[in-house]
N, C-alpha and C. Protein backbone atom coordinates (compact mmCIF):
# COMPACT_ATOMS: atom_id res chain seq x y z
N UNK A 1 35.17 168.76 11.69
CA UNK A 1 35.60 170.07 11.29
C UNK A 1 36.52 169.98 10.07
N UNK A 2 37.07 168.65 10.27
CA UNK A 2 38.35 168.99 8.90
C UNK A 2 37.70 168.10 7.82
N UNK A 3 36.30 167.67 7.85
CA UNK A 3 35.64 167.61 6.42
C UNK A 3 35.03 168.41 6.20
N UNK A 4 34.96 169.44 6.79
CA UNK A 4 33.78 170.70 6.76
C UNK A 4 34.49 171.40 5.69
N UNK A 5 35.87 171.69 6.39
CA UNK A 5 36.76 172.65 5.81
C UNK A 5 37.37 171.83 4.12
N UNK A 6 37.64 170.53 4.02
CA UNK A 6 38.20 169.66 3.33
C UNK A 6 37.43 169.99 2.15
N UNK A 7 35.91 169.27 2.52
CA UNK A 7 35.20 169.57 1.45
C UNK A 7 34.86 170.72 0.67
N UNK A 8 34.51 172.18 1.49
CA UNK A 8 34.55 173.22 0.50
C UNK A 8 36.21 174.09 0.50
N UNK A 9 37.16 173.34 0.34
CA UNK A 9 38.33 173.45 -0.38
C UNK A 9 39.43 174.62 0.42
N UNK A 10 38.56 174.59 1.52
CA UNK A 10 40.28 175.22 2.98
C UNK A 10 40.80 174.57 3.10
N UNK A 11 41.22 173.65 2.54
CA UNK A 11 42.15 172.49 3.45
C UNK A 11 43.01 172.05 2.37
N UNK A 12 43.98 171.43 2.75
CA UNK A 12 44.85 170.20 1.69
C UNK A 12 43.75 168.90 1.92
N UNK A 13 44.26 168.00 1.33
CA UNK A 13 43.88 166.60 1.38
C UNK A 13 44.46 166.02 2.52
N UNK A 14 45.52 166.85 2.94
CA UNK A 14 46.60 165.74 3.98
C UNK A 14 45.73 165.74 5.21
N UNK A 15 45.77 164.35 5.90
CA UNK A 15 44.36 164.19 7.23
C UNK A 15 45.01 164.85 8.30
N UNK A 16 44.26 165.56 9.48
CA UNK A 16 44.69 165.23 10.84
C UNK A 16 45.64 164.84 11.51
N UNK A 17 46.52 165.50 12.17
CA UNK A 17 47.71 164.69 12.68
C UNK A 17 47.15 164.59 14.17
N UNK A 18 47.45 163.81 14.80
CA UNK A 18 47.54 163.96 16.12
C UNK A 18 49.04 165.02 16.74
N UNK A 19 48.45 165.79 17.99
CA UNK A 19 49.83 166.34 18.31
C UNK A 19 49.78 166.44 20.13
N UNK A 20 50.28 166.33 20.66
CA UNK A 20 50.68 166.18 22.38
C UNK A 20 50.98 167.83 22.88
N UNK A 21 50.34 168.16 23.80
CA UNK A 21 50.27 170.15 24.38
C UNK A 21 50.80 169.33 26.22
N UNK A 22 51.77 170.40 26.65
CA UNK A 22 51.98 170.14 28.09
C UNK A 22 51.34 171.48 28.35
N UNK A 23 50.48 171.76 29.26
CA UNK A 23 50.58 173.25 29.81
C UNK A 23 51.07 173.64 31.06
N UNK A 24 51.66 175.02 30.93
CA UNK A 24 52.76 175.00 32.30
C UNK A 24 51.87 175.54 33.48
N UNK A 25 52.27 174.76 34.61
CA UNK A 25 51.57 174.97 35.97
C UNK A 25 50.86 173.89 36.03
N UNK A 26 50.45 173.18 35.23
CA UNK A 26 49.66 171.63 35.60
C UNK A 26 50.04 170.77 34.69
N UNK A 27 50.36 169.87 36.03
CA UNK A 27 51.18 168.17 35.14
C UNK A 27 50.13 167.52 34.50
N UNK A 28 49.96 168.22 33.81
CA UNK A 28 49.05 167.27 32.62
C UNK A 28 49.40 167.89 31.18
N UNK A 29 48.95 166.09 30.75
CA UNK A 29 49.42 166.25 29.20
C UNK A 29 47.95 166.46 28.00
N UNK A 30 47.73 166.96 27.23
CA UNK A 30 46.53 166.91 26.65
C UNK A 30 47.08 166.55 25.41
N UNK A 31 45.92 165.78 24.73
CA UNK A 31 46.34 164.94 22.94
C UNK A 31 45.13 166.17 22.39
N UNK A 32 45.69 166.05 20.63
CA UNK A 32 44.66 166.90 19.78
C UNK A 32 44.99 166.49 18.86
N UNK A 33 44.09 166.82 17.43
CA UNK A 33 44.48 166.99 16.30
C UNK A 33 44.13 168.05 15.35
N UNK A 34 44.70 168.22 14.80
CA UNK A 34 45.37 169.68 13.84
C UNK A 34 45.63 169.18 12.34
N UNK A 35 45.41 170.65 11.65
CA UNK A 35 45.56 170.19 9.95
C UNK A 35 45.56 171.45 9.95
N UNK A 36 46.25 171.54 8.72
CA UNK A 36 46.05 173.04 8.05
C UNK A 36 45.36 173.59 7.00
N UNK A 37 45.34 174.95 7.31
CA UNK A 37 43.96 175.85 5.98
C UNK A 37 44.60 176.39 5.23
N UNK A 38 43.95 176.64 4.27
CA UNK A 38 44.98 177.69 3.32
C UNK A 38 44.55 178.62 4.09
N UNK A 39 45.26 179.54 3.81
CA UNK A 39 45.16 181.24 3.78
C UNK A 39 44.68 182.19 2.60
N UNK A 40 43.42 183.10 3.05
CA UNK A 40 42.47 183.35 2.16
C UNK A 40 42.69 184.78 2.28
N UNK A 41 43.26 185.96 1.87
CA UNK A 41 43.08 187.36 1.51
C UNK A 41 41.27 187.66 2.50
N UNK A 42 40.85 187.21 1.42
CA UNK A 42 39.32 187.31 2.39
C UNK A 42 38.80 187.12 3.49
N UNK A 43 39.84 186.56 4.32
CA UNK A 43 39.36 185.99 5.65
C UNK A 43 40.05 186.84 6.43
N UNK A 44 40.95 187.72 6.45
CA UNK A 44 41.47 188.55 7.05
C UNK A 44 40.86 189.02 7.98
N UNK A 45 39.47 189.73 7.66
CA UNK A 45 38.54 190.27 8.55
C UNK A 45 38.36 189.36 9.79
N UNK A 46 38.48 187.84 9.76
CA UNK A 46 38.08 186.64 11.00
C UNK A 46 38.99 187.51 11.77
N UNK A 47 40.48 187.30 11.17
CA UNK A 47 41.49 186.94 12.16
C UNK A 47 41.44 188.38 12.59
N UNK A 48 41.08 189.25 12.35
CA UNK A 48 41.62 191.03 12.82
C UNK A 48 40.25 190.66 13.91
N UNK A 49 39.27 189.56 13.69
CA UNK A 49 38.36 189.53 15.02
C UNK A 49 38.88 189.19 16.44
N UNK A 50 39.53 188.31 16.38
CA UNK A 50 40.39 187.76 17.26
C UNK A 50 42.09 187.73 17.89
N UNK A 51 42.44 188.53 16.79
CA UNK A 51 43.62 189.56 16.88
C UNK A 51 44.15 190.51 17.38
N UNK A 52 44.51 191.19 18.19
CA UNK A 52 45.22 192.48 18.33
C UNK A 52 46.60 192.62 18.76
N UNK A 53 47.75 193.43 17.73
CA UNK A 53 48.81 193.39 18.11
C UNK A 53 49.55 191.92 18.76
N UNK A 54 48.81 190.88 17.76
CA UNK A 54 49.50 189.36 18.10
C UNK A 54 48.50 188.71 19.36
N UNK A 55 47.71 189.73 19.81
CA UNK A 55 46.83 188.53 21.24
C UNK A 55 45.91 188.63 20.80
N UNK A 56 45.33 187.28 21.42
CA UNK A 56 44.07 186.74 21.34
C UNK A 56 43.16 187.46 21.84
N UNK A 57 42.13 188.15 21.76
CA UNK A 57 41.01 189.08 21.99
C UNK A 57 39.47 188.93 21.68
N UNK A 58 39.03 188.99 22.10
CA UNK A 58 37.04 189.02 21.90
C UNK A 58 36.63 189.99 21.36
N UNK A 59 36.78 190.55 20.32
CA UNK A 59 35.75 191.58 19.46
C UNK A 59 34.60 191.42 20.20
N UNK A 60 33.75 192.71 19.66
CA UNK A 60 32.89 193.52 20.55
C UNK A 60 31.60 193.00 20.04
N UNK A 61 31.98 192.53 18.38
CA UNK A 61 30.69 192.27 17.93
C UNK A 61 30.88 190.81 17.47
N UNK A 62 31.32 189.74 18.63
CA UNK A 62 31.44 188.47 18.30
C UNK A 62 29.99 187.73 18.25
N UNK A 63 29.19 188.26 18.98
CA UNK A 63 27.62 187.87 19.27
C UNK A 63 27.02 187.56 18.38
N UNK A 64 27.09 188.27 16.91
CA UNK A 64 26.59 188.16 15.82
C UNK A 64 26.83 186.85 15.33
N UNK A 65 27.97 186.49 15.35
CA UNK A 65 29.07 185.30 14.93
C UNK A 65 28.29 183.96 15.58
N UNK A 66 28.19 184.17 16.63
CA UNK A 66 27.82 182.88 17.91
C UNK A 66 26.99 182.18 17.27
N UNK A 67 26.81 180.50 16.94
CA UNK A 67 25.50 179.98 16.64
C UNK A 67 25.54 178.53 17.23
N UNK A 68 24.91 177.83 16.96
CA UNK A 68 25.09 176.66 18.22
C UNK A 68 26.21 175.56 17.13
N UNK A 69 26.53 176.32 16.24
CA UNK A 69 27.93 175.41 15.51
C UNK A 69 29.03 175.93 16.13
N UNK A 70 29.07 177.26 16.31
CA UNK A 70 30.15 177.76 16.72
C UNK A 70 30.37 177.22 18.54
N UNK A 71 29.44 177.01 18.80
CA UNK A 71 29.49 176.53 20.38
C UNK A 71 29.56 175.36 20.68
N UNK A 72 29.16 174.01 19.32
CA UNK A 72 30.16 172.96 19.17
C UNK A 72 31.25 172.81 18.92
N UNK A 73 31.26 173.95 18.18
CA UNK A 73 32.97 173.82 17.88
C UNK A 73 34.01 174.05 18.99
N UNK A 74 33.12 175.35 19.89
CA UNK A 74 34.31 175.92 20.94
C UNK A 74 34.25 174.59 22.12
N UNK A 75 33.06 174.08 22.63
CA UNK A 75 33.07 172.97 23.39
C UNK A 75 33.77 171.37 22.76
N UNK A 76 33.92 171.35 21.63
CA UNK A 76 34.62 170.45 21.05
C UNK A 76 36.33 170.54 21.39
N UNK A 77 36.75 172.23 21.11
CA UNK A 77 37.87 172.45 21.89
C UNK A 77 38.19 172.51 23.41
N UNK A 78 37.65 173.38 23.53
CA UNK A 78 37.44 173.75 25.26
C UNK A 78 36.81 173.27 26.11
N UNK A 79 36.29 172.25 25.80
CA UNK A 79 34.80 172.23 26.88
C UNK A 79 35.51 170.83 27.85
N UNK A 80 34.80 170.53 29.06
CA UNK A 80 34.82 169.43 29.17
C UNK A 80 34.02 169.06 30.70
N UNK A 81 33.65 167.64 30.40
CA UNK A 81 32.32 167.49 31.41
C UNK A 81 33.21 167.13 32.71
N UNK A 82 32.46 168.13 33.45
CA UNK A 82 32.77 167.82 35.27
C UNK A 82 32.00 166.95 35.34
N UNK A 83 32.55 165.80 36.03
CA UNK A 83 31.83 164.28 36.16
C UNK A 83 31.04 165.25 37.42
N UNK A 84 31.77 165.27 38.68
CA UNK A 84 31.24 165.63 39.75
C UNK A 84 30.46 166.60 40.02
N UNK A 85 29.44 167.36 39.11
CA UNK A 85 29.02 168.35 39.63
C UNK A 85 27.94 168.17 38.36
N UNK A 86 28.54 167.52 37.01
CA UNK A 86 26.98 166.97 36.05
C UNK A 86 26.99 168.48 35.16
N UNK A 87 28.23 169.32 35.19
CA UNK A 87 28.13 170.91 34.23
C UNK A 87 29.78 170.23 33.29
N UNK A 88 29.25 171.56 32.50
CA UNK A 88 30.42 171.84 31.36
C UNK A 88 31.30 172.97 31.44
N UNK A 89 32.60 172.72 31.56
CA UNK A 89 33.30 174.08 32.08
C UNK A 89 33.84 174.25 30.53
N UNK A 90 34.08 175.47 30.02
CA UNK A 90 34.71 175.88 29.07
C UNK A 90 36.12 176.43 29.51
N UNK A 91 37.32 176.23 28.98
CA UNK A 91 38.37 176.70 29.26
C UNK A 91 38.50 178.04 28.32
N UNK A 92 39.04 179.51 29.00
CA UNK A 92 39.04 180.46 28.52
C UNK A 92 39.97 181.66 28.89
N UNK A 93 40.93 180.56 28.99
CA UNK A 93 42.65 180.54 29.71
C UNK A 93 43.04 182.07 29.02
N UNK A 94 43.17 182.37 27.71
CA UNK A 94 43.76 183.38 27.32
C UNK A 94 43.05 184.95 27.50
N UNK A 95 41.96 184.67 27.73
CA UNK A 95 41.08 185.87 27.81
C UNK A 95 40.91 186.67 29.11
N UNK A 96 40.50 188.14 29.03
CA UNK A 96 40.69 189.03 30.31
C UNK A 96 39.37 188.48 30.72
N UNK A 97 38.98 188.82 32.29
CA UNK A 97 38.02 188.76 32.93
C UNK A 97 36.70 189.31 32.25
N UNK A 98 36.95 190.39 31.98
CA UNK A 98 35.89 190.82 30.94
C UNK A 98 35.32 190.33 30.03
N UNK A 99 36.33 190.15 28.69
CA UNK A 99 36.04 189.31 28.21
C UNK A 99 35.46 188.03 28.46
N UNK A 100 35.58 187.08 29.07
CA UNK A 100 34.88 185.88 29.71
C UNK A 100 33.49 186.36 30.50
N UNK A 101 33.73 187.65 30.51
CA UNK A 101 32.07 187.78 31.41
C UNK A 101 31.65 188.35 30.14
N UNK A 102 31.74 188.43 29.04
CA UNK A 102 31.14 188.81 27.94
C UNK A 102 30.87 187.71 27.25
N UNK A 103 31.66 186.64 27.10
CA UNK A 103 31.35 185.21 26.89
C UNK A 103 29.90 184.63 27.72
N UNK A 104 29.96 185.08 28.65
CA UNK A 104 29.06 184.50 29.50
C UNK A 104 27.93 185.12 29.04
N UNK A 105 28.10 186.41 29.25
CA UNK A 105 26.60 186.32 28.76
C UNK A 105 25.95 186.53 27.32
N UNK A 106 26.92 186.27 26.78
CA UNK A 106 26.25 186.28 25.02
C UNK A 106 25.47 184.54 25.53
N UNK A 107 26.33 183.52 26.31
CA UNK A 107 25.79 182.07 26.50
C UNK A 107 24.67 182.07 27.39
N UNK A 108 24.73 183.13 28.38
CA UNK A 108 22.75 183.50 28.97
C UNK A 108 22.02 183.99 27.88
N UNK A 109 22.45 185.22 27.30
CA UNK A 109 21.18 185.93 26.63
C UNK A 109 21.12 185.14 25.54
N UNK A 110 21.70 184.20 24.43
CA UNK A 110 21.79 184.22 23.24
C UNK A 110 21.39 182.77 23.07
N UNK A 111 21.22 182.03 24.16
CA UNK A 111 21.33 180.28 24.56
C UNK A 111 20.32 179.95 25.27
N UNK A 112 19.98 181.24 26.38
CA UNK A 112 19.41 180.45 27.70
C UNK A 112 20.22 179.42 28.37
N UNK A 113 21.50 179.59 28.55
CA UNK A 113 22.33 178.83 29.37
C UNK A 113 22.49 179.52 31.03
N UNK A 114 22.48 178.67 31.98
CA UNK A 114 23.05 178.68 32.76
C UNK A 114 23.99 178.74 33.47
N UNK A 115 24.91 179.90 33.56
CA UNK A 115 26.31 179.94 33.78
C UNK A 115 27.02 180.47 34.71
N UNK A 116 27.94 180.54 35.00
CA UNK A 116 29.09 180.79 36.07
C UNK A 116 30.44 181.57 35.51
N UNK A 117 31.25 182.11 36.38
CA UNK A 117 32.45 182.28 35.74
C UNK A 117 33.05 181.15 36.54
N UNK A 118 34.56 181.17 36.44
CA UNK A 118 35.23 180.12 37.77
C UNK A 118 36.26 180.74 37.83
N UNK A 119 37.39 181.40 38.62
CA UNK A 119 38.63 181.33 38.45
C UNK A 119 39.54 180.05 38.48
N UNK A 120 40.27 179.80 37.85
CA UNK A 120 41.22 178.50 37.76
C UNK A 120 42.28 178.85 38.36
N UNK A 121 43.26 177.78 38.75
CA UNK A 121 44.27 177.60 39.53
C UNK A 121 45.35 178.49 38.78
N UNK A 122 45.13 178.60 37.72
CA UNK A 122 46.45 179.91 36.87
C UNK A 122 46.29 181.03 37.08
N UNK A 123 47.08 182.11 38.15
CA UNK A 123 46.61 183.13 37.93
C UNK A 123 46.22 184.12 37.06
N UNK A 124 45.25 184.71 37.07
CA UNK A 124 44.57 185.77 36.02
C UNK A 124 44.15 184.71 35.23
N UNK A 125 43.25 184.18 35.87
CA UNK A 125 42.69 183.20 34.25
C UNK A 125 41.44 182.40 34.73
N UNK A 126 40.39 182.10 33.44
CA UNK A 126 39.24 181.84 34.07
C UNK A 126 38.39 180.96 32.87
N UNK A 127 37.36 180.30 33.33
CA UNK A 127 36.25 179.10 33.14
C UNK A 127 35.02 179.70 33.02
N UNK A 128 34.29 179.23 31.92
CA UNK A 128 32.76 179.40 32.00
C UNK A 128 32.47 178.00 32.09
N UNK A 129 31.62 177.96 33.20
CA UNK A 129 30.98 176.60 33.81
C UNK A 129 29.55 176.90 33.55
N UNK A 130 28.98 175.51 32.47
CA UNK A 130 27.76 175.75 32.24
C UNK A 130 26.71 174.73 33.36
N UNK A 131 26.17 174.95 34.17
CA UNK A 131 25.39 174.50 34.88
C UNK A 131 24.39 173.04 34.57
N UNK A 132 24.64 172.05 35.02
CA UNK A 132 23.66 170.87 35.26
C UNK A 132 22.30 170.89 35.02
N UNK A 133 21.98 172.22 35.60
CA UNK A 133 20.48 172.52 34.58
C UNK A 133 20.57 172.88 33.57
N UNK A 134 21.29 173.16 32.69
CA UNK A 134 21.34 173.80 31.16
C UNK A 134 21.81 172.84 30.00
N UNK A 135 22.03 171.59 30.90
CA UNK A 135 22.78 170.82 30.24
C UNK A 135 22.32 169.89 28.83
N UNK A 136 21.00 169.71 29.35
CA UNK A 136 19.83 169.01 28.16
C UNK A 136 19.70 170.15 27.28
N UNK A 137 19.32 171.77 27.57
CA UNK A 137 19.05 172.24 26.34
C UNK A 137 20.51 172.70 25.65
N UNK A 138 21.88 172.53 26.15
CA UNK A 138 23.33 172.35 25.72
C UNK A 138 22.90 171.33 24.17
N UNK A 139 22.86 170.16 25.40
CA UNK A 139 22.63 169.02 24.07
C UNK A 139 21.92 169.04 23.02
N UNK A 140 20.16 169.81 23.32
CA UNK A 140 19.56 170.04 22.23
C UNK A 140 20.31 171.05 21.01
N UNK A 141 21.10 172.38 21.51
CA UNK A 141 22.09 173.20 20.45
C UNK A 141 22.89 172.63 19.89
N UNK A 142 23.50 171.71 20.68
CA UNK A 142 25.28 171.34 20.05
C UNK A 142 25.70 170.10 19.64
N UNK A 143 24.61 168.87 20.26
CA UNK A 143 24.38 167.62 19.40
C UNK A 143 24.44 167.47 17.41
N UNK A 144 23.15 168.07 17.50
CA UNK A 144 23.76 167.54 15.65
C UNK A 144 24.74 168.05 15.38
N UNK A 145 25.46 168.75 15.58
CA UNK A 145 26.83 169.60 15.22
C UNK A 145 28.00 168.97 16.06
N UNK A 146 27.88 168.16 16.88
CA UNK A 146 29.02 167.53 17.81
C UNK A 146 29.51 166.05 16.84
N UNK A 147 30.68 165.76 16.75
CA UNK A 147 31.11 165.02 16.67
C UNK A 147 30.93 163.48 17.63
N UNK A 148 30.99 162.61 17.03
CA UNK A 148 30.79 161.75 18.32
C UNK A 148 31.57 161.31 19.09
N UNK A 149 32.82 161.59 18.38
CA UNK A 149 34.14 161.09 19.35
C UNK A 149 34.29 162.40 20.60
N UNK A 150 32.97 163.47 20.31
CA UNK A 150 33.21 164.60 21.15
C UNK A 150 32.20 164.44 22.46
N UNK A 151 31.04 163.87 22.10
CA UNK A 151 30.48 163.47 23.10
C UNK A 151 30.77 163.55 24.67
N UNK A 152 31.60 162.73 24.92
CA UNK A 152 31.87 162.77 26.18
C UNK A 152 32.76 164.27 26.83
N UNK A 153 32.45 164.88 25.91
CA UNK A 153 32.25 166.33 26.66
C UNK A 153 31.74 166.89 26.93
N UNK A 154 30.07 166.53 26.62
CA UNK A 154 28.82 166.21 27.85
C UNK A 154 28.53 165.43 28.53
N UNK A 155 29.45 164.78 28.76
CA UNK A 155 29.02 163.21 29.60
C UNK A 155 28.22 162.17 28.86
N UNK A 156 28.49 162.28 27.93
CA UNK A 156 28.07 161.02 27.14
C UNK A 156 28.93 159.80 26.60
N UNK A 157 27.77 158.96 26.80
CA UNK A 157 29.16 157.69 26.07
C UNK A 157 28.74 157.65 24.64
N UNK A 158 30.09 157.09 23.48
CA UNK A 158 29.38 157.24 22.51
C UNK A 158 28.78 155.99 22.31
């Protein structure tokens, strides 16, 4: 992602940092890495997609947006393989119920995915779990677009 952005000129030169997230209610620590974009007058329209009054929100007409880059990208963030059950749960912690059932099914109608909601252990908060059967044609969408150090967020080794 940050040669994507690097190369057609969102970005500084400066690489990737690694940075450490605790989240509250579960003792766990998660690693990432982060860089920054410029800020574009023109892009305004993204962020008023996902914006309102400072929260994070699902515009109505995100569907349009969706393509199997954008669903590497979000499983590159969010995703991660349930060893035990052979699916991909997406984390979708900030979003209303609705929203996530609108997630869901832009990922039935728009994918042919197989999906679930889940509630998670945080209250008011919830998972799209993509199903063990959906999982090969997952890979066929989001492979060339996956990173390989991302892999094993289908259960793959790299």
């Amino acid at each position: 992602m940050y040669e994507f952005f690097n190369n057609n000129g969102y970005c500084s030169n400066n690489p990737p940092r690694k940075y450490t997230k605790k989240i509250k209610g579960i003792e766990k620590t998660y690693y990432g890495f982060e860089f920054n974009t410029y800020t574009f007058r023109s892009f305004i329209w993204l962020h008023d997609l996902f914006y309102k009054k400072g929260k994070k929100v699902i515009g109505n007409n995100i569907e349009k947006y969706f393509t199997s880059l954008t669903l590497a990208i979000w499983i590159s963030d969010d995703g991660t393989f349930v060893k035990s059950s052979g699916g991909v749960r997406i984390a979708c912690n900030s979003f209303s119920l609705i929203e996530v059932g609108y997630l869901k099914t832009i990922l039935t109608n728009k994918f042919d995915l197989d999906c679930t909601i889940q509630k998670i252990q945080i209250k008011n908060q919830y998972s799209i779990y993509i199903k063990k059967n959906s999982i090969d044609k997952l890979e066929k969408l989001i492979l060339p677009y996956l990173h390989v150090s991302m892999h094993y967020k289908l259960g793959l080794q790299p």
